[in-house]
N, C-alpha and C. Protein backbone atom coordinates (compact mmCIF):
# COMPACT_ATOMS: atom_id res chain seq x y z
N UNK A 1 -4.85 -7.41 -28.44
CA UNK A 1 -5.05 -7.43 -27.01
C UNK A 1 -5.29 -6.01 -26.50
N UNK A 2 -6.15 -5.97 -25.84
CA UNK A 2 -6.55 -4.41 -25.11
C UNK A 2 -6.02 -4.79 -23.30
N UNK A 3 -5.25 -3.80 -23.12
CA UNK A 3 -5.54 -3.66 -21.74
C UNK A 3 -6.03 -2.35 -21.07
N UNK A 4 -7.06 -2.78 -19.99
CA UNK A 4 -7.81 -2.17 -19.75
C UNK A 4 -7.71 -1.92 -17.92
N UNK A 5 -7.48 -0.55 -17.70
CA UNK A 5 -7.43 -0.08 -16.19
C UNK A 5 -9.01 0.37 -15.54
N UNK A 6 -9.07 -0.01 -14.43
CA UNK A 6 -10.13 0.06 -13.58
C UNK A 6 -9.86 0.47 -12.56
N UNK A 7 -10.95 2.12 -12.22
CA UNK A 7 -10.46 2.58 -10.51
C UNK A 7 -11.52 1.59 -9.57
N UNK A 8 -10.86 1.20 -8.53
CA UNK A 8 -11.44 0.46 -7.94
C UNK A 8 -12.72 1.63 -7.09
N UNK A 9 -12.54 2.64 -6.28
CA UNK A 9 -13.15 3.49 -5.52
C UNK A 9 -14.08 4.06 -6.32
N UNK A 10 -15.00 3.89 -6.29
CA UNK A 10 -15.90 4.88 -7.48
C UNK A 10 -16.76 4.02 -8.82
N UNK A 11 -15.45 3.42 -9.62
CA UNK A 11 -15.70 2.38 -10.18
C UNK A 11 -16.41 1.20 -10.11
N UNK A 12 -15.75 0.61 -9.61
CA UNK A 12 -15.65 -1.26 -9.13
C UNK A 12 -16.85 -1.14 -8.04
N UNK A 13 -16.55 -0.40 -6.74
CA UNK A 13 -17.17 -0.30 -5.78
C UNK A 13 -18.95 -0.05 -6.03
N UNK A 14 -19.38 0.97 -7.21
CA UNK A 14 -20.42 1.14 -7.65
C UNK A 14 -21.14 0.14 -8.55
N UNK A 15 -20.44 -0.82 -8.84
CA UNK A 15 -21.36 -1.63 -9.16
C UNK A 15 -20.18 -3.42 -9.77
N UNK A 16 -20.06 -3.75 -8.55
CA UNK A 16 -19.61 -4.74 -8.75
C UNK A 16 -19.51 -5.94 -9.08
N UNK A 17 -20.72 -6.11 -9.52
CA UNK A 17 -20.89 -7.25 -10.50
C UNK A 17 -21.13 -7.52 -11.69
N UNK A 18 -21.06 -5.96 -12.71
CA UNK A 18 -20.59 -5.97 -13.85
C UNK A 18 -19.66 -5.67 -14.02
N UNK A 19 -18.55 -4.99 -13.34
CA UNK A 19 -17.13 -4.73 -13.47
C UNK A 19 -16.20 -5.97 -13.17
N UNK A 20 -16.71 -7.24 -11.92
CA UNK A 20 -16.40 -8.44 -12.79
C UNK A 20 -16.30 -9.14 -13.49
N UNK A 21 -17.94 -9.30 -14.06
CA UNK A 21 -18.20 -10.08 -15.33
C UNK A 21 -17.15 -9.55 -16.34
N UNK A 22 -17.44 -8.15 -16.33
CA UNK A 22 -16.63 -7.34 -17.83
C UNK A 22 -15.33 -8.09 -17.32
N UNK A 23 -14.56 -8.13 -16.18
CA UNK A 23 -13.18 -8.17 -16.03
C UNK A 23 -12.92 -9.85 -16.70
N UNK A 24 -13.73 -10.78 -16.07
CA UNK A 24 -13.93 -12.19 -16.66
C UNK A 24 -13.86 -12.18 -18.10
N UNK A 25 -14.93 -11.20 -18.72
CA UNK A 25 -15.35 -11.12 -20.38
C UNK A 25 -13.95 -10.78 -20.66
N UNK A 26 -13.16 -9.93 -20.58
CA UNK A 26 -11.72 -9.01 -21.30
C UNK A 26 -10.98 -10.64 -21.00
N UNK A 27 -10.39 -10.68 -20.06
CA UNK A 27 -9.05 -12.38 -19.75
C UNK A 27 -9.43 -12.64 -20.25
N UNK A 28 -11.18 -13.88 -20.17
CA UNK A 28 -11.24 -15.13 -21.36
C UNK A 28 -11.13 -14.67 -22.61
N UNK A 29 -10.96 -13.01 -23.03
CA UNK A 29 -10.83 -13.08 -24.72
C UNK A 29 -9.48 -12.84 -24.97
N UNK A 30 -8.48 -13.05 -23.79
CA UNK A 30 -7.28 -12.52 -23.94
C UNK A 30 -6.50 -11.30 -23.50
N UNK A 31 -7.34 -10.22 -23.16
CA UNK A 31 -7.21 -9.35 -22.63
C UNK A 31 -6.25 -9.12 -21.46
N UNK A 32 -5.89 -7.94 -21.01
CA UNK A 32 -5.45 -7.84 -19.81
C UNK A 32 -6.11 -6.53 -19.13
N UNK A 33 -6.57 -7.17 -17.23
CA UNK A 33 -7.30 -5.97 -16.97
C UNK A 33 -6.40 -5.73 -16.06
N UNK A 34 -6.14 -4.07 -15.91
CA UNK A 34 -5.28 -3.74 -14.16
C UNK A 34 -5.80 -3.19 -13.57
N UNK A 35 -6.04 -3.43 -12.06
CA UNK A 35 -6.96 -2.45 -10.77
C UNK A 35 -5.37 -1.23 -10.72
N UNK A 36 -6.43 0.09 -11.41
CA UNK A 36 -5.32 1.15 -10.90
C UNK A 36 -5.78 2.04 -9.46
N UNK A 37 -5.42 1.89 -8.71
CA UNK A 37 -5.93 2.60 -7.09
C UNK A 37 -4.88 3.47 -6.60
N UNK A 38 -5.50 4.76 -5.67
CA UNK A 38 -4.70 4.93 -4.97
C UNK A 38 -4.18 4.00 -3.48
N UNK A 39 -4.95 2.93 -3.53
CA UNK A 39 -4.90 2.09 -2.27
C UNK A 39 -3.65 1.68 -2.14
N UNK A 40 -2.64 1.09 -1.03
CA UNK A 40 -2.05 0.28 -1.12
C UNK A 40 -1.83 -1.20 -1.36
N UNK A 41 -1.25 -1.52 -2.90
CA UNK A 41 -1.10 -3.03 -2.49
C UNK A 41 -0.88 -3.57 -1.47
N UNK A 42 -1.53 -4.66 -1.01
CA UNK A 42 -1.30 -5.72 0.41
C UNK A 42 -2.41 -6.73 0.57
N UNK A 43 -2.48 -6.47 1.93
CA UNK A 43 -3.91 -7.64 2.32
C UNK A 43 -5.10 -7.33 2.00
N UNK A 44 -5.02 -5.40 2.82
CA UNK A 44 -6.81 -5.07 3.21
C UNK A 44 -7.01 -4.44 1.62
N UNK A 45 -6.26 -4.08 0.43
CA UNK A 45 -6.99 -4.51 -0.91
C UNK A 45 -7.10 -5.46 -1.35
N UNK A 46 -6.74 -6.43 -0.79
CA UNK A 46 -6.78 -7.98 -1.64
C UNK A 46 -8.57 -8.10 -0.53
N UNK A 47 -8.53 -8.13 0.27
CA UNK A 47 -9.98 -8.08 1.20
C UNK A 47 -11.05 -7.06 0.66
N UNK A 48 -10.69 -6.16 0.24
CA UNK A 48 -12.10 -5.37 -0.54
C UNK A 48 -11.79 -5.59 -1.83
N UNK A 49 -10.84 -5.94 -2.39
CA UNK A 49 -11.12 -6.59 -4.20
C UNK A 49 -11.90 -8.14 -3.71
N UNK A 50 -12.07 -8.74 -3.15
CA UNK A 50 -12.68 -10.10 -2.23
C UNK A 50 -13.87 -9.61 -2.59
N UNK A 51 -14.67 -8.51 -1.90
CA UNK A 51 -15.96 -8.00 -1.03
C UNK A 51 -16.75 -7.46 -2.61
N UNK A 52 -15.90 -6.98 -3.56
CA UNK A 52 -16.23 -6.50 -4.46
C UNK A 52 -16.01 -7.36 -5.51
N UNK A 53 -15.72 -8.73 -5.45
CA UNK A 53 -16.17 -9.43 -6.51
C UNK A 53 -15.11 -9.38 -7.82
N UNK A 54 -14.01 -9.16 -7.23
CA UNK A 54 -12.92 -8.73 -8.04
C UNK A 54 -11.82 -9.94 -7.69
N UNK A 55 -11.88 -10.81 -6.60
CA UNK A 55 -11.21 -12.16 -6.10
C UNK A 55 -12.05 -13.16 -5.29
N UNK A 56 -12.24 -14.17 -5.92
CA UNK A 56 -12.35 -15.15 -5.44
C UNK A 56 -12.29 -16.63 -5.39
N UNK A 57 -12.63 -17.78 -5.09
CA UNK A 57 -12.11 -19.11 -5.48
C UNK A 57 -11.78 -19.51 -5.63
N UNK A 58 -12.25 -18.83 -7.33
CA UNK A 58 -11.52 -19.22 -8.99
C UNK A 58 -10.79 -18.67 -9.01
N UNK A 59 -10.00 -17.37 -8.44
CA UNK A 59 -9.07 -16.68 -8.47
C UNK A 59 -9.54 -15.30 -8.63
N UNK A 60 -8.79 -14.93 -9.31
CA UNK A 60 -8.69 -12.84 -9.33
C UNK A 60 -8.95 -12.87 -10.77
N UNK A 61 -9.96 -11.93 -10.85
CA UNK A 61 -10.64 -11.15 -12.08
C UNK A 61 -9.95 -9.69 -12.62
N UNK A 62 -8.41 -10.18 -12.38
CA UNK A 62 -7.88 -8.98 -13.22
C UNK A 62 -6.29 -9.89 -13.16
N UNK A 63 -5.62 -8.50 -13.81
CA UNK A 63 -3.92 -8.82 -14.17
C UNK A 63 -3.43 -8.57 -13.09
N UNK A 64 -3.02 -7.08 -13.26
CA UNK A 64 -2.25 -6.73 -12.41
C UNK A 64 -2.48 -5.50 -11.15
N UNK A 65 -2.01 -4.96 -10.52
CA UNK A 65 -2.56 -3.76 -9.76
C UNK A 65 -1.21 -2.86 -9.67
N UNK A 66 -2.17 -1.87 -9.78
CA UNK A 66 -0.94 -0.82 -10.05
C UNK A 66 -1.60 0.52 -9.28
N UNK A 67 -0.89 0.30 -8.27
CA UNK A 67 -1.44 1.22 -6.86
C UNK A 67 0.06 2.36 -6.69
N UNK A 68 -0.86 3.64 -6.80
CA UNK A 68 -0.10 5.20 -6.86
C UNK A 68 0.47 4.76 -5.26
N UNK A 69 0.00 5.06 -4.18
CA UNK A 69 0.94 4.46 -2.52
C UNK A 69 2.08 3.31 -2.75
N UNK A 70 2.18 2.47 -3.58
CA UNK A 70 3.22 1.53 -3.89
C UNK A 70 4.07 2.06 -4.28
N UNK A 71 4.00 2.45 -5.47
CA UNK A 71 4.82 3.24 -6.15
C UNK A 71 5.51 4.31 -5.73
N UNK A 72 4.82 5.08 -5.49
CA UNK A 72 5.47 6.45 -4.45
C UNK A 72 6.00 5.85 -3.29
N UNK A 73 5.79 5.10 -2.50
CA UNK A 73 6.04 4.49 -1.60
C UNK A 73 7.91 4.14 -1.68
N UNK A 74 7.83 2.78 -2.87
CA UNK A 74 8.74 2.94 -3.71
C UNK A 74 9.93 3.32 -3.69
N UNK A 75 9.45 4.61 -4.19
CA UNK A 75 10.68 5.40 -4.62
C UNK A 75 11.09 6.36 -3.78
N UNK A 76 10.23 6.52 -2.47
CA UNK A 76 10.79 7.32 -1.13
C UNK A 76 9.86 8.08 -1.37
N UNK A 77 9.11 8.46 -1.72
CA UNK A 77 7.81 9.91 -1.12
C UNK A 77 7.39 9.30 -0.13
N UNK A 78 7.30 10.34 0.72
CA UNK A 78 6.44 10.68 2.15
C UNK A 78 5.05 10.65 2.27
N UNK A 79 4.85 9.36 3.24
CA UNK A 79 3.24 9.37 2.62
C UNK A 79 2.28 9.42 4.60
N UNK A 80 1.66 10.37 4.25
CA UNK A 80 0.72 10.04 5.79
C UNK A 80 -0.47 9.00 5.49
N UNK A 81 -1.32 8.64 6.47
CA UNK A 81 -2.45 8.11 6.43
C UNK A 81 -2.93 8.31 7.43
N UNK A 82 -4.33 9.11 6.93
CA UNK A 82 -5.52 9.58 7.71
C UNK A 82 -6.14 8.71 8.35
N UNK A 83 -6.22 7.51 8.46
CA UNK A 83 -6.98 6.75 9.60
C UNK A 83 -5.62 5.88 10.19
N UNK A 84 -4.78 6.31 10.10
CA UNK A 84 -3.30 5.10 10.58
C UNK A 84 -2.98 3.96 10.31
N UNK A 85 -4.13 3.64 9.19
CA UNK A 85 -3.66 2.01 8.62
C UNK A 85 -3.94 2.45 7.22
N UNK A 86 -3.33 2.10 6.00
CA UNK A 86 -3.15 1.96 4.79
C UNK A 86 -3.79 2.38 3.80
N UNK A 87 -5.67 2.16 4.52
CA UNK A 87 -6.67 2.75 3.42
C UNK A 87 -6.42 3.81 3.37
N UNK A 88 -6.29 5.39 4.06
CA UNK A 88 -6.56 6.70 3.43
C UNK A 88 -4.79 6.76 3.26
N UNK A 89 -4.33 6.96 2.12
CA UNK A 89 -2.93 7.44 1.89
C UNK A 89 -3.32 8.93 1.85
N UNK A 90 -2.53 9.73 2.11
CA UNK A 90 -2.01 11.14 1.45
C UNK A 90 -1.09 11.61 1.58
N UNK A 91 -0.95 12.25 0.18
CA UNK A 91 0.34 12.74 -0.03
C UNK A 91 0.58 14.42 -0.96
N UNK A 92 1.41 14.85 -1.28
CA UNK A 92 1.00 16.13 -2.12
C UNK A 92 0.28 16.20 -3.53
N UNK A 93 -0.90 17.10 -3.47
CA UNK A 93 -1.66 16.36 -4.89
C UNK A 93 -0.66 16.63 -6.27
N UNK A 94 0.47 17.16 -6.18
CA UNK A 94 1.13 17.78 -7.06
C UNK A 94 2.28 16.59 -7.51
N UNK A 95 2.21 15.13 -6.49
CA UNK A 95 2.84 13.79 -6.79
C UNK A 95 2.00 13.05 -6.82
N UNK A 96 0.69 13.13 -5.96
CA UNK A 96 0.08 11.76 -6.35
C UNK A 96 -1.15 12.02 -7.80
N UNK A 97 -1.61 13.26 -8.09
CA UNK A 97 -2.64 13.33 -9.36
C UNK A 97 -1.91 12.74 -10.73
N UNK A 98 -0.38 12.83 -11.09
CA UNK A 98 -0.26 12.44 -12.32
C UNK A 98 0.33 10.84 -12.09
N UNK A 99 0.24 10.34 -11.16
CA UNK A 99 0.92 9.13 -11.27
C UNK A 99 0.13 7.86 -11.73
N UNK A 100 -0.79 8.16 -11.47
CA UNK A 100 -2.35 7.22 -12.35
C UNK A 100 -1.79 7.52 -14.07
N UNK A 101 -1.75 8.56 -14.58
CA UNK A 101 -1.36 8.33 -15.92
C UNK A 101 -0.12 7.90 -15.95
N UNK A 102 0.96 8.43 -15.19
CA UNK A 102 2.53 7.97 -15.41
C UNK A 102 2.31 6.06 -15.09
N UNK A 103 1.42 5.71 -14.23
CA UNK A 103 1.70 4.17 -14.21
C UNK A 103 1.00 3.73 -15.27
N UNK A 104 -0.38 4.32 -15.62
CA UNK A 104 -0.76 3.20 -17.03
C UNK A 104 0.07 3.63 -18.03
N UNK A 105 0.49 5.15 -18.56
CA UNK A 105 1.65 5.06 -19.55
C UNK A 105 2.81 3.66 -19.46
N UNK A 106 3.57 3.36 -18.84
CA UNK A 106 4.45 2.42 -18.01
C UNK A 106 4.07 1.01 -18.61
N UNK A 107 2.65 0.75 -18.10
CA UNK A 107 2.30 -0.45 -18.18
C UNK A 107 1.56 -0.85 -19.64
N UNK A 108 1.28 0.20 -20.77
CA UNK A 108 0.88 -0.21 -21.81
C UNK A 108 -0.65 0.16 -21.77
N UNK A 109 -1.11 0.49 -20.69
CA UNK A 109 -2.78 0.60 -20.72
C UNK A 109 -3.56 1.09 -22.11
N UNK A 110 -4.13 0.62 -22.06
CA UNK A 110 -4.85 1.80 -23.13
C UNK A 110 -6.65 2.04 -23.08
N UNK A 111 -7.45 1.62 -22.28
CA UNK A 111 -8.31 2.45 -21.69
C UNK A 111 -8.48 2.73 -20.03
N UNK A 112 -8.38 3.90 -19.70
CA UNK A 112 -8.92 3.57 -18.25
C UNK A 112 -9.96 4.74 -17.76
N UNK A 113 -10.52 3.47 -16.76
CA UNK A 113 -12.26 4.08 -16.75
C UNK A 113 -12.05 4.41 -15.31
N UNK A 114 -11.89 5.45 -14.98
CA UNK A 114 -11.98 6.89 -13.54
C UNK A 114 -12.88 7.18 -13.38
N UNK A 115 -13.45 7.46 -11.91
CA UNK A 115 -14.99 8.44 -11.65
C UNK A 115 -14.52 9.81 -11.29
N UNK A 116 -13.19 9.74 -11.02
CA UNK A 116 -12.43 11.35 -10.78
C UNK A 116 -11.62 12.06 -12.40
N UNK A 117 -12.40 13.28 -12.37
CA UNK A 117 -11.85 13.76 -14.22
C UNK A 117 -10.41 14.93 -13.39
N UNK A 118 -10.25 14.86 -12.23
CA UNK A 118 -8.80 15.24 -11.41
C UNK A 118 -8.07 14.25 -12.07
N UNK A 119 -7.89 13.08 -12.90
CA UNK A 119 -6.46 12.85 -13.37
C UNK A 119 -6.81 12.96 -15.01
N UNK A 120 -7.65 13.32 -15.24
CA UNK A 120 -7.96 13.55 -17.10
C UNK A 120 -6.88 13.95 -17.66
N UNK A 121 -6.58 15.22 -17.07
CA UNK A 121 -5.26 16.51 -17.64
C UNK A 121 -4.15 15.42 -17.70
N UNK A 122 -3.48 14.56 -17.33
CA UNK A 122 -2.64 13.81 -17.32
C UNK A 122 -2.50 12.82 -18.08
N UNK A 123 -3.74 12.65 -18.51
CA UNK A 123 -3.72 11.31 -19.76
C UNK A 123 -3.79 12.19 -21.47
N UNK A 124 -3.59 13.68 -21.19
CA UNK A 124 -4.01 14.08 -22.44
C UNK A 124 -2.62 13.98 -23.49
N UNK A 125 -1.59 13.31 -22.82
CA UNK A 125 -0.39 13.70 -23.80
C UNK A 125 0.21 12.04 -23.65
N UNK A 126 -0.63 11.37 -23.93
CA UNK A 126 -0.32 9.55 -23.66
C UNK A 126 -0.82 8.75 -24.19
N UNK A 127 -0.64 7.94 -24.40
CA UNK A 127 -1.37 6.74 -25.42
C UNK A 127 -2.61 6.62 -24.68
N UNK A 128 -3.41 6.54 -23.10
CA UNK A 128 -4.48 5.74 -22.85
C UNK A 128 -5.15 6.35 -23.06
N UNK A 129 -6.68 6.22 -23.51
CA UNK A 129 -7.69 6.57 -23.46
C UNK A 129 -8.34 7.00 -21.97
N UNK A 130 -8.52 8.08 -21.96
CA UNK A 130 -9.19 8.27 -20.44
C UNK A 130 -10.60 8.23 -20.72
N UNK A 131 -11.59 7.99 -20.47
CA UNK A 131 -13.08 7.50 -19.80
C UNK A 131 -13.59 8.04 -18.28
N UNK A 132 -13.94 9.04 -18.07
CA UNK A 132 -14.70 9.44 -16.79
C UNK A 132 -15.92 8.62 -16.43
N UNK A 133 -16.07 8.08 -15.45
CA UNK A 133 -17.36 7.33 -14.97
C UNK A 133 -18.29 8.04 -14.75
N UNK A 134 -19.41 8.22 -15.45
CA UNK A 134 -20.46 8.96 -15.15
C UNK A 134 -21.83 8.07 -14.83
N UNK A 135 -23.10 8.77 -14.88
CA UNK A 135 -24.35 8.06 -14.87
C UNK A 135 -24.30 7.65 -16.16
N UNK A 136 -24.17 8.74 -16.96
CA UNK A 136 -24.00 8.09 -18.64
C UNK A 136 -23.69 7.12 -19.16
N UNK A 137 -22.19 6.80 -18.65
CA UNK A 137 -20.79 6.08 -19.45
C UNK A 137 -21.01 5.09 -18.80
N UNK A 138 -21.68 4.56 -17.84
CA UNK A 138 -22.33 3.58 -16.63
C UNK A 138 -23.60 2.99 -18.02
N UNK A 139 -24.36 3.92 -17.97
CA UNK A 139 -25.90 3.09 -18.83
C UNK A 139 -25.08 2.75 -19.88
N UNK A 140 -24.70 3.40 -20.48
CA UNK A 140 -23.59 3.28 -22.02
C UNK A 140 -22.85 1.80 -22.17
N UNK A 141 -22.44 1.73 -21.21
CA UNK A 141 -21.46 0.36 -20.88
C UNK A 141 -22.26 -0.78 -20.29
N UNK A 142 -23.20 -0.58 -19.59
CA UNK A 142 -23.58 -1.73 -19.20
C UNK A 142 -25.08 -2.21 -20.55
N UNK A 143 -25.12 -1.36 -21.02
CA UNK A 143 -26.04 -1.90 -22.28
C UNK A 143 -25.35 -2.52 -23.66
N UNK A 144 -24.12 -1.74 -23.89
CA UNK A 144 -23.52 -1.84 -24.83
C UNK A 144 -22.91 -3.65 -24.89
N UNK A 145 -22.70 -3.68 -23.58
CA UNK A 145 -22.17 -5.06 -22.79
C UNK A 145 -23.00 -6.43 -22.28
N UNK A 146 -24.32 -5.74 -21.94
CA UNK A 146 -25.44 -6.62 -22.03
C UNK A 146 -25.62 -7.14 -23.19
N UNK A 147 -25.42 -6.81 -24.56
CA UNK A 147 -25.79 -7.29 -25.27
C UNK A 147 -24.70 -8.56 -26.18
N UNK A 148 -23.37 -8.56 -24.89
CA UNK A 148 -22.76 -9.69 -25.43
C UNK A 148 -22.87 -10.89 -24.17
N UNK A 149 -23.41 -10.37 -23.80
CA UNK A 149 -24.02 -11.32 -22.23
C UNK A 149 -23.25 -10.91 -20.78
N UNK A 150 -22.64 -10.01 -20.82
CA UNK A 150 -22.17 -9.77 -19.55
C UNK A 150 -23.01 -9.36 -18.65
């Protein structure tokens, strides 16, 4: 079994209807996929995982979500938000940059695919595989993947 983390912002958002399929392809083979975000779990990500093809109907095209604002949240860090509702969290980059690796360490991850290489340094002493989203790693993946029908 592979489990496999996905940033939703950058990621998912850039092209969302192969980052479903793939998410569909990983479950039906057994897999487990997790949306890792800085978003807050709640409604208005359950409404843009909706918009992005990441929930619907049939249900949700992943496992679990494992959102850095939850977590910190959590455990008492102080968190502002730049527009006053939930989407922009911030907090000190010196708590929220390693907590993307500290939660997939946690959860068993072992690849996760980022368009920000700001949390790379953090996955270098951990079991997951880090993957930067590039133009590259984009053609790379969606050919490599086309060719099992996704």
């Amino acid at each position: 079994m592979i489990r496999l983390g996905l940033d939703l912002h950058g990621v998912i958002t850039v092209d969302p209807s192969f980052f479903s399929g793939l998410s569909a392809f990983m479950i039906g083979e057994g897999n487990e996929v997790y949306i890792v975000t800085g978003r807050e779990d709640g409604d208005e990500l359950r409404a843009e995982m909706t918009e992005n093809g990441m929930e619907n109907d049939g249900g949700r095209l992943y496992t679990n979500v494992l959102s850095i604002t939850t977590y910190q949240k959590a455990i008492g860090t102080p968190i502002q938000y730049l527009d006053g509702r939930k989407s922009q969290p911030m907090m000190d980059p010196a708590v929220w940059n390693p907590t993307k690796a500290m939660l997939c360490a946690t959860a068993g991850v072992d690849i996760m695919i980022d368009d920000s290489d700001i949390y790379e340094k953090y996955f270098r002493d951990i079991k997951t595989q880090y993957i930067t989203y590039t133009p590259a790693v984009r053609y790379f993946l969606t050919k490599i993947f086309s060719y099992g029908g996704i």
